[in-house]
N, C-alpha and C. Protein backbone atom coordinates (compact mmCIF):
# COMPACT_ATOMS: atom_id res chain seq x y z
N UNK A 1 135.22 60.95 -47.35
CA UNK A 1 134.42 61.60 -48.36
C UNK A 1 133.65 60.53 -49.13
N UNK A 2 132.45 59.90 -49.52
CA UNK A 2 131.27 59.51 -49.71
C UNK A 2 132.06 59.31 -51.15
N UNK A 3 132.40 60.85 -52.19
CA UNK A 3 132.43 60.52 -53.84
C UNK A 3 133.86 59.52 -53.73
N UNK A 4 134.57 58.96 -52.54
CA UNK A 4 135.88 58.53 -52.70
C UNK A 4 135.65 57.23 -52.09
N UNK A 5 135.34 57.37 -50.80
CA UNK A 5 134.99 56.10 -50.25
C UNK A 5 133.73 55.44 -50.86
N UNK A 6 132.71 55.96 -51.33
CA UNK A 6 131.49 54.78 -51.61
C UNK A 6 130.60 54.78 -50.47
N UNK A 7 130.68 55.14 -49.38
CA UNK A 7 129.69 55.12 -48.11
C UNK A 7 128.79 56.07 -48.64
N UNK A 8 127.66 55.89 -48.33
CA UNK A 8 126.33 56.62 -48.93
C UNK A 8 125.32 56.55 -47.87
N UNK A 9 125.49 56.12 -46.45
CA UNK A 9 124.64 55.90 -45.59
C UNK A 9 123.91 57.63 -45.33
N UNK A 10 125.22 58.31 -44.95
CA UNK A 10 124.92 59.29 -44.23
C UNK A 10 124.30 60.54 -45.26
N UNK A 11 124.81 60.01 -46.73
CA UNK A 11 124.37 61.24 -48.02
C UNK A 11 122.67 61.13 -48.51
N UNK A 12 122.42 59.73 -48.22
CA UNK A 12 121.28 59.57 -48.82
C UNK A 12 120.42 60.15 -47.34
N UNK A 13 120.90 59.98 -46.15
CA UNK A 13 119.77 60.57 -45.51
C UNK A 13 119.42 62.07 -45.24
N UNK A 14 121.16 62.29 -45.71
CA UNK A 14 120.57 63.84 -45.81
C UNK A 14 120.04 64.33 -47.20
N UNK A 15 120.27 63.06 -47.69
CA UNK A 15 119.58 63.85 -49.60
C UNK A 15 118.95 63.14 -49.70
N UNK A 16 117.55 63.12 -49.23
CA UNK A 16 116.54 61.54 -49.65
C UNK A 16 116.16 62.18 -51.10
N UNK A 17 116.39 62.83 -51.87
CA UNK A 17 116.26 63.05 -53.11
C UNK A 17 117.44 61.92 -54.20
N UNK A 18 118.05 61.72 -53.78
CA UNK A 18 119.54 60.85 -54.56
C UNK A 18 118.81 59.61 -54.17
N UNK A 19 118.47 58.80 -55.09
CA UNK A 19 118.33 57.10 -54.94
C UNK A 19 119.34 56.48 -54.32
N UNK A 20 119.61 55.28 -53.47
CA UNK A 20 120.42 54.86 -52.91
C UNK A 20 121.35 53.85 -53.40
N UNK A 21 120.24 53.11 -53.92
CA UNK A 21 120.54 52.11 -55.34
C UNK A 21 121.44 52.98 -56.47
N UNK A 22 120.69 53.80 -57.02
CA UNK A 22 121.40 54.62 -58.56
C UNK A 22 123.17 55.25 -57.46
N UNK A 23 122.97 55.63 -56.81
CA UNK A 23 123.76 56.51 -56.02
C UNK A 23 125.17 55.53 -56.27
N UNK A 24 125.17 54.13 -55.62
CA UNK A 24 125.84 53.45 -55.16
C UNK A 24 126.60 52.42 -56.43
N UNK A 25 125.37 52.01 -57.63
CA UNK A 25 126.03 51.86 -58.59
C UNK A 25 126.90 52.97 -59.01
N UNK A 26 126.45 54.16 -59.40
CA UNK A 26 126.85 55.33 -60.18
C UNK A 26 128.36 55.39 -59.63
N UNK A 27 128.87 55.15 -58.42
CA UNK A 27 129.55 56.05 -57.32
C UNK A 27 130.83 54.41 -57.94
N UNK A 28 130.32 53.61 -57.61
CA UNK A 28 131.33 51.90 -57.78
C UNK A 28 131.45 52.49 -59.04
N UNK A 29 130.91 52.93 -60.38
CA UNK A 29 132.07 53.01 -61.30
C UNK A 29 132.69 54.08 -61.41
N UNK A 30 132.17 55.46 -60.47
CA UNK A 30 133.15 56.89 -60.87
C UNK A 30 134.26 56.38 -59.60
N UNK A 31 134.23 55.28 -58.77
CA UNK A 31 135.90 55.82 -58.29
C UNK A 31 136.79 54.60 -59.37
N UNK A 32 136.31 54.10 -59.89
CA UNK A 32 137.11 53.46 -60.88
C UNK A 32 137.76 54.09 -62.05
N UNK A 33 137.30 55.59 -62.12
CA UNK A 33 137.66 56.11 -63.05
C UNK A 33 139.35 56.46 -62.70
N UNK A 34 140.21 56.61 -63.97
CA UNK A 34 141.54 56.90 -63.56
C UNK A 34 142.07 57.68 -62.82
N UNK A 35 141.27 58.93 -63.49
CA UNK A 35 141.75 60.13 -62.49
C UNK A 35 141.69 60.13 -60.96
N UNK A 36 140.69 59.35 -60.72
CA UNK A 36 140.40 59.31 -59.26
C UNK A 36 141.38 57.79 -58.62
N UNK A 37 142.16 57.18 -59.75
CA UNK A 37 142.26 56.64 -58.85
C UNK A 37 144.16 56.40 -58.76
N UNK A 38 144.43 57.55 -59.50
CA UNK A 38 146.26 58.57 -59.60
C UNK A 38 146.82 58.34 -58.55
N UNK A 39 147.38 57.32 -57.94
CA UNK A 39 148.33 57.64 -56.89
C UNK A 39 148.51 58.93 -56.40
N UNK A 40 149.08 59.73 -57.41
CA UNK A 40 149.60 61.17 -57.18
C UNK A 40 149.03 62.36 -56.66
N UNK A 41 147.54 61.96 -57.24
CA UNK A 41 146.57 63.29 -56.74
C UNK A 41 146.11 62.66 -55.69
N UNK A 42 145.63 63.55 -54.60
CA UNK A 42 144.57 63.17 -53.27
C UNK A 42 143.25 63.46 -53.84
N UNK A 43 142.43 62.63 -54.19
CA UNK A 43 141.07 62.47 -54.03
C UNK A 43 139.97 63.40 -53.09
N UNK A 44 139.63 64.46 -54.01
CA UNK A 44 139.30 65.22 -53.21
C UNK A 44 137.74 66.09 -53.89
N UNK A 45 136.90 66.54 -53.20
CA UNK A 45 135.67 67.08 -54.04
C UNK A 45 136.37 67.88 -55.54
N UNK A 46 137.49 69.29 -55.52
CA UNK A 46 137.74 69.43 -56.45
C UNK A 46 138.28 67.97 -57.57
N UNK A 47 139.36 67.50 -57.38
CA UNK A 47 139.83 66.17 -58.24
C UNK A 47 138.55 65.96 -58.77
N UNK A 48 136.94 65.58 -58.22
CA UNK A 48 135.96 65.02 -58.53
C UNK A 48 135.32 65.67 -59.81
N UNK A 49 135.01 66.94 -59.14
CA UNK A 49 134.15 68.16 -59.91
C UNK A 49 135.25 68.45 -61.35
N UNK A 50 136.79 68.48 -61.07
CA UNK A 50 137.75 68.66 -62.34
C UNK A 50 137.44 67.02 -63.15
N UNK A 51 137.23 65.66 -62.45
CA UNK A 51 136.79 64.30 -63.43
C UNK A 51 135.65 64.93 -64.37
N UNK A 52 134.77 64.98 -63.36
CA UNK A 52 133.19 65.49 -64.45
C UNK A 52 133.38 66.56 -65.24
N UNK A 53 133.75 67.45 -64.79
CA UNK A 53 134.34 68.51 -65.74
C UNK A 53 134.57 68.08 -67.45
N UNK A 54 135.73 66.95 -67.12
CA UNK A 54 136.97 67.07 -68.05
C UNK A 54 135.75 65.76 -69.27
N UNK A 55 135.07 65.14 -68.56
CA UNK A 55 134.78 64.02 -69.27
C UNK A 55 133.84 64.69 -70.79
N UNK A 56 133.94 63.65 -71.21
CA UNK A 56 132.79 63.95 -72.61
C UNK A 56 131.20 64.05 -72.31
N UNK A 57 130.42 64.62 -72.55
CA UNK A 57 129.10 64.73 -72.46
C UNK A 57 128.63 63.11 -72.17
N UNK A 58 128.66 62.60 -73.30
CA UNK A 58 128.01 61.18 -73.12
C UNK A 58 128.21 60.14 -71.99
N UNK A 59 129.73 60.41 -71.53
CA UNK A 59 130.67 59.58 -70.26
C UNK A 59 129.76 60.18 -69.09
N UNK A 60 129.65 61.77 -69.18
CA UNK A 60 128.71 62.25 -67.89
C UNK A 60 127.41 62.00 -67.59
N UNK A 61 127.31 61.42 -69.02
CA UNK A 61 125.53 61.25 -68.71
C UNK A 61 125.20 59.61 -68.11
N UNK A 62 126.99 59.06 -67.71
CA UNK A 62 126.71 57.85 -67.23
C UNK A 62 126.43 58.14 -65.45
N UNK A 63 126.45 59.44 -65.07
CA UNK A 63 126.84 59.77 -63.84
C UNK A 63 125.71 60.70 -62.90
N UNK A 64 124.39 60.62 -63.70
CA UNK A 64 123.63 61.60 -63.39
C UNK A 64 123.68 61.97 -61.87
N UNK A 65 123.36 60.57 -60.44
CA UNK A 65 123.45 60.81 -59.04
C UNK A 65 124.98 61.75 -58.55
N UNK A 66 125.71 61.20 -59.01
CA UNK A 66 127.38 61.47 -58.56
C UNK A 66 127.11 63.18 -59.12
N UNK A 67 126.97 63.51 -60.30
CA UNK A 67 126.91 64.98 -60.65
C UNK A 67 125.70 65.89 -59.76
N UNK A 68 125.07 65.11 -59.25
CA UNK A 68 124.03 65.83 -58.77
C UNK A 68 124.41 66.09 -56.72
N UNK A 69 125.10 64.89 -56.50
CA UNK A 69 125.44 65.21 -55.23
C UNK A 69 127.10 66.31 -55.17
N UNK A 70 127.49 66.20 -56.63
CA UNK A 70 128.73 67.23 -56.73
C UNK A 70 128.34 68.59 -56.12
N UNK A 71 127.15 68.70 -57.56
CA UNK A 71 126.00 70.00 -57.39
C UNK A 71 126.04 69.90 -55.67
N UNK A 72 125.40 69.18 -55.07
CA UNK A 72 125.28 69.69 -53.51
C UNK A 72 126.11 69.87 -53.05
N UNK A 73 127.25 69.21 -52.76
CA UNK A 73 128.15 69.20 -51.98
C UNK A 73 129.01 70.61 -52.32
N UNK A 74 128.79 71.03 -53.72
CA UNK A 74 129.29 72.80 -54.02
C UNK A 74 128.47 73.74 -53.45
N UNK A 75 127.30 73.50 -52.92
CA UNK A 75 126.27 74.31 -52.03
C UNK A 75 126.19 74.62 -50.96
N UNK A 76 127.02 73.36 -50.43
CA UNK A 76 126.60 72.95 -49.05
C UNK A 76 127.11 74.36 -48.23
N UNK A 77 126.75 74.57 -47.35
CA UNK A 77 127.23 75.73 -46.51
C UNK A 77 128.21 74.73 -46.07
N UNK A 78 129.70 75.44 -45.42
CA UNK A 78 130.72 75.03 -45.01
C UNK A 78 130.98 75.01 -43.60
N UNK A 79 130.32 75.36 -42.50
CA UNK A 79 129.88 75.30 -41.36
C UNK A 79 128.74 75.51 -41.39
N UNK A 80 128.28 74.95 -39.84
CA UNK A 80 126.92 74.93 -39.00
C UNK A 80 127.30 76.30 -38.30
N UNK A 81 128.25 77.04 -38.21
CA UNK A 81 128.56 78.05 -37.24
C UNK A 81 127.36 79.29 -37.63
N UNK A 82 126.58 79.75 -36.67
CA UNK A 82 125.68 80.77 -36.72
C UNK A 82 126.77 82.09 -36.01
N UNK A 83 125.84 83.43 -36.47
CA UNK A 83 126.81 84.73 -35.94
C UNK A 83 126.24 84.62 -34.65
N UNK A 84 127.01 84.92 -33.61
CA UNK A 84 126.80 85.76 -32.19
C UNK A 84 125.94 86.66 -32.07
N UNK A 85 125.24 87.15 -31.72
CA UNK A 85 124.09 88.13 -31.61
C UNK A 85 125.07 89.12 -30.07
């Protein structure tokens, strides 16, 4: 997962809207954040979306790329599977 690991190769080409640069700083300090980095919990899009959630307005506004690929990644359709005709 990209918001856990930091790999951004494959997000920025499908989101040439997300800077790659902003993306990659933004991303090196949200997995530093505690929550994400709990032994206890598995690191996971929810864990992510419950970090941004929980933070203070001002802390989120350190995060604009990371909140915005959250936003996608809550969009994303969950398969490529089309219906059978």
């Amino acid at each position: 997962m990209v918001l856990v690991r930091g790999i951004i190769t494959d997000v920025v080409h499908e989101y040439p809207e997300l800077s790659s640069r902003t993306l990659q700083a933004e991303l090196d300090m949200f997995r530093r954040l505690p929550a994400l980095r709990d032994e206890n919990s598995v690191a996971s899009l929810s864990v992510c979306v419950d970090t941004l959630q929980n933070m203070a307005p001002a802390m989120r506004s350190m995060f604009p790329t990371v909140e915005s690929l959250v936003r996608l990644l809550l969009i994303n359709r969950a398969s490529s599977a089309s219906a059978e005709l």
